[in-house]
C-alpha atoms as a PDB file:
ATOM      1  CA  UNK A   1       0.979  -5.553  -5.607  1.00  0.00           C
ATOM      2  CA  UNK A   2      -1.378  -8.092  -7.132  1.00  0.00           C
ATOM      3  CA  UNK A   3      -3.893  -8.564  -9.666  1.00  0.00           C
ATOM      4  CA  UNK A   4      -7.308  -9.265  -8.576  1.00  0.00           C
ATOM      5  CA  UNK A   5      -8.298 -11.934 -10.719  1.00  0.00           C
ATOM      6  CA  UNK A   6      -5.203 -14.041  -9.427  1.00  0.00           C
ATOM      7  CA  UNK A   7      -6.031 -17.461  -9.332  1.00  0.00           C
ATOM      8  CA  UNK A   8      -3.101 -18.890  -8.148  1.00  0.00           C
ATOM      9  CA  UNK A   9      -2.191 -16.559  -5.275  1.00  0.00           C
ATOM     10  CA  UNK A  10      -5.425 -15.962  -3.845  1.00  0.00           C
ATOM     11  CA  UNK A  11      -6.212 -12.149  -2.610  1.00  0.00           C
ATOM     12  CA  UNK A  12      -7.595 -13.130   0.764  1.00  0.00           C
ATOM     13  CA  UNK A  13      -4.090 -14.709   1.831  1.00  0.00           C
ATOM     14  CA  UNK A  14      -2.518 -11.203  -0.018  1.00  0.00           C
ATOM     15  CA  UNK A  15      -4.680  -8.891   2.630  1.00  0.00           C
ATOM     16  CA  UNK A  16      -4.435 -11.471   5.471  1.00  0.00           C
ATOM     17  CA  UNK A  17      -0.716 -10.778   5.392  1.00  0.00           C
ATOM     18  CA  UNK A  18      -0.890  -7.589   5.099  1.00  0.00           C
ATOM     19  CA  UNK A  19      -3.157  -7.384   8.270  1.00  0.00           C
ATOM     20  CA  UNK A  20      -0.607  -9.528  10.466  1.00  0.00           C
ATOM     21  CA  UNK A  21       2.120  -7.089   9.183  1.00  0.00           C
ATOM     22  CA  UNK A  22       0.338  -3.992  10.206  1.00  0.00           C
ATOM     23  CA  UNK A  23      -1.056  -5.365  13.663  1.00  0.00           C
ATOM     24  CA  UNK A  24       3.131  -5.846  14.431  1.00  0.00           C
ATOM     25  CA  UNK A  25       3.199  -1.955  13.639  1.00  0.00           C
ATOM     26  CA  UNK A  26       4.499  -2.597  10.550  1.00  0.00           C
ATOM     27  CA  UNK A  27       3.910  -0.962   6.810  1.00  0.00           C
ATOM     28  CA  UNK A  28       2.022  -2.817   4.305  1.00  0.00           C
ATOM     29  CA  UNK A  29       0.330  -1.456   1.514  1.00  0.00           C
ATOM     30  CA  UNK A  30      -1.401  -3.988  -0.678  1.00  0.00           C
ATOM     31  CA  UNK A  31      -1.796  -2.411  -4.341  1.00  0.00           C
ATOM     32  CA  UNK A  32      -4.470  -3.707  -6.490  1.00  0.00           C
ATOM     33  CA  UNK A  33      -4.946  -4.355 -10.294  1.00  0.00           C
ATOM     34  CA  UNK A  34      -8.382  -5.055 -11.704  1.00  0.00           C
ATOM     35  CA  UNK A  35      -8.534  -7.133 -14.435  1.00  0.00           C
ATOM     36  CA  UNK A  36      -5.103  -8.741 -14.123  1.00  0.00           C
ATOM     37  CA  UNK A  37      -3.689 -11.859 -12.741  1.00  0.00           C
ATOM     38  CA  UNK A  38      -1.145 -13.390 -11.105  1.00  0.00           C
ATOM     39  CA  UNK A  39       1.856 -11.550 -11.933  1.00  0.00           C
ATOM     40  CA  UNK A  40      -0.159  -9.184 -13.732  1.00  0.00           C
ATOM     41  CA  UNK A  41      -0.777 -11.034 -16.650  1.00  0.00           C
ATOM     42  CA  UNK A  42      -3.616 -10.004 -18.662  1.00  0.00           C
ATOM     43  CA  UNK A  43      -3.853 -13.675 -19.690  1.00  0.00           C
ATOM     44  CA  UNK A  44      -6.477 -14.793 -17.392  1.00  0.00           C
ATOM     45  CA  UNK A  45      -7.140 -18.128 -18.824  1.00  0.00           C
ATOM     46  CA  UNK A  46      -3.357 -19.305 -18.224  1.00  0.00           C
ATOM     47  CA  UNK A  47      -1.831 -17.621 -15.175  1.00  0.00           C
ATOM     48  CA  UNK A  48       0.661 -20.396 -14.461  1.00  0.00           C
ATOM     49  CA  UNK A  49       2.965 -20.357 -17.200  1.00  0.00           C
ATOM     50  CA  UNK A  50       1.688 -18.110 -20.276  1.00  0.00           C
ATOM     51  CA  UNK A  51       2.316 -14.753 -18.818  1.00  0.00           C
ATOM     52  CA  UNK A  52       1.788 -11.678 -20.884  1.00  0.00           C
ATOM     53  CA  UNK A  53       2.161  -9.004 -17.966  1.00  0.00           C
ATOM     54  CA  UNK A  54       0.260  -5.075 -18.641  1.00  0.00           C
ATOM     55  CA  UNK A  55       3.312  -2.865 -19.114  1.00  0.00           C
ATOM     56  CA  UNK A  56       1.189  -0.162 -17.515  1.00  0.00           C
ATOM     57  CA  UNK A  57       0.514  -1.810 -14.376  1.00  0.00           C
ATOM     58  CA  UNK A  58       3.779  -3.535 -14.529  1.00  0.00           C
ATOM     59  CA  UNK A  59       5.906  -0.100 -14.595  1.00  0.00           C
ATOM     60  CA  UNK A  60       3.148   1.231 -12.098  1.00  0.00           C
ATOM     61  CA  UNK A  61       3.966  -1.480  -9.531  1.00  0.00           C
ATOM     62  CA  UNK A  62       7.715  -1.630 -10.017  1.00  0.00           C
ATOM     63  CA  UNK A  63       7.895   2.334  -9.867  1.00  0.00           C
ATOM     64  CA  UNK A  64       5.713   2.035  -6.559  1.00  0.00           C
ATOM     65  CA  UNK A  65       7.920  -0.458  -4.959  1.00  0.00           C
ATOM     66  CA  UNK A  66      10.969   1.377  -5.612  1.00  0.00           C
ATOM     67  CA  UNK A  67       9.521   4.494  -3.791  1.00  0.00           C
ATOM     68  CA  UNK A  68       8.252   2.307  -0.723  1.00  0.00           C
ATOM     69  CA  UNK A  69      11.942   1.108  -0.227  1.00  0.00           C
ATOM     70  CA  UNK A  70      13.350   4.345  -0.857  1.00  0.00           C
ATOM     71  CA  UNK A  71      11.093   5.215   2.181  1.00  0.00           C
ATOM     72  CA  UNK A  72      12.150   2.765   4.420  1.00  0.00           C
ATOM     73  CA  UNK A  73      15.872   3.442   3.583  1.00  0.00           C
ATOM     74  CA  UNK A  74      15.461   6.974   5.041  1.00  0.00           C
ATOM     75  CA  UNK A  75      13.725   6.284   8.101  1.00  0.00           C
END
């Protein structure tokens, strides 16, 4: 998961890794957030070290990664 205006962990090295991992045969599933940076923080002007994280997209993305792991604990 990542918010598209991240400025500090750029999106094209998010969906390059996420590339790699598939071409192994792998599952990745990259999950974005307009409007939000890095760590989801709807402070865009300071995404290093004021963070003030959407609860929305913050329960979304926590809620989604429990259910991927869930999923790869029963396969």
């Amino acid at each position: 998961m990542q918010g598209e205006a991240d400025t500090l962990t750029p999106l094209s090295g998010a969906q390059r890794f996420c590339r790699e991992v598939q071409a192994t045969g792998a599952q990745c599933e990259l999950i974005l957030y307009p409007g939000l940076g890095h760590l989801l923080t709807r402070n865009l002007q300071n995404q290093e070290s004021d963070y003030d994280p959407d609860p929305a997209a913050r329960a979304d993305g926590i809620s989604k990664q429990e259910l991927f792991i869930r999923e790869l604990w029963l396969l």
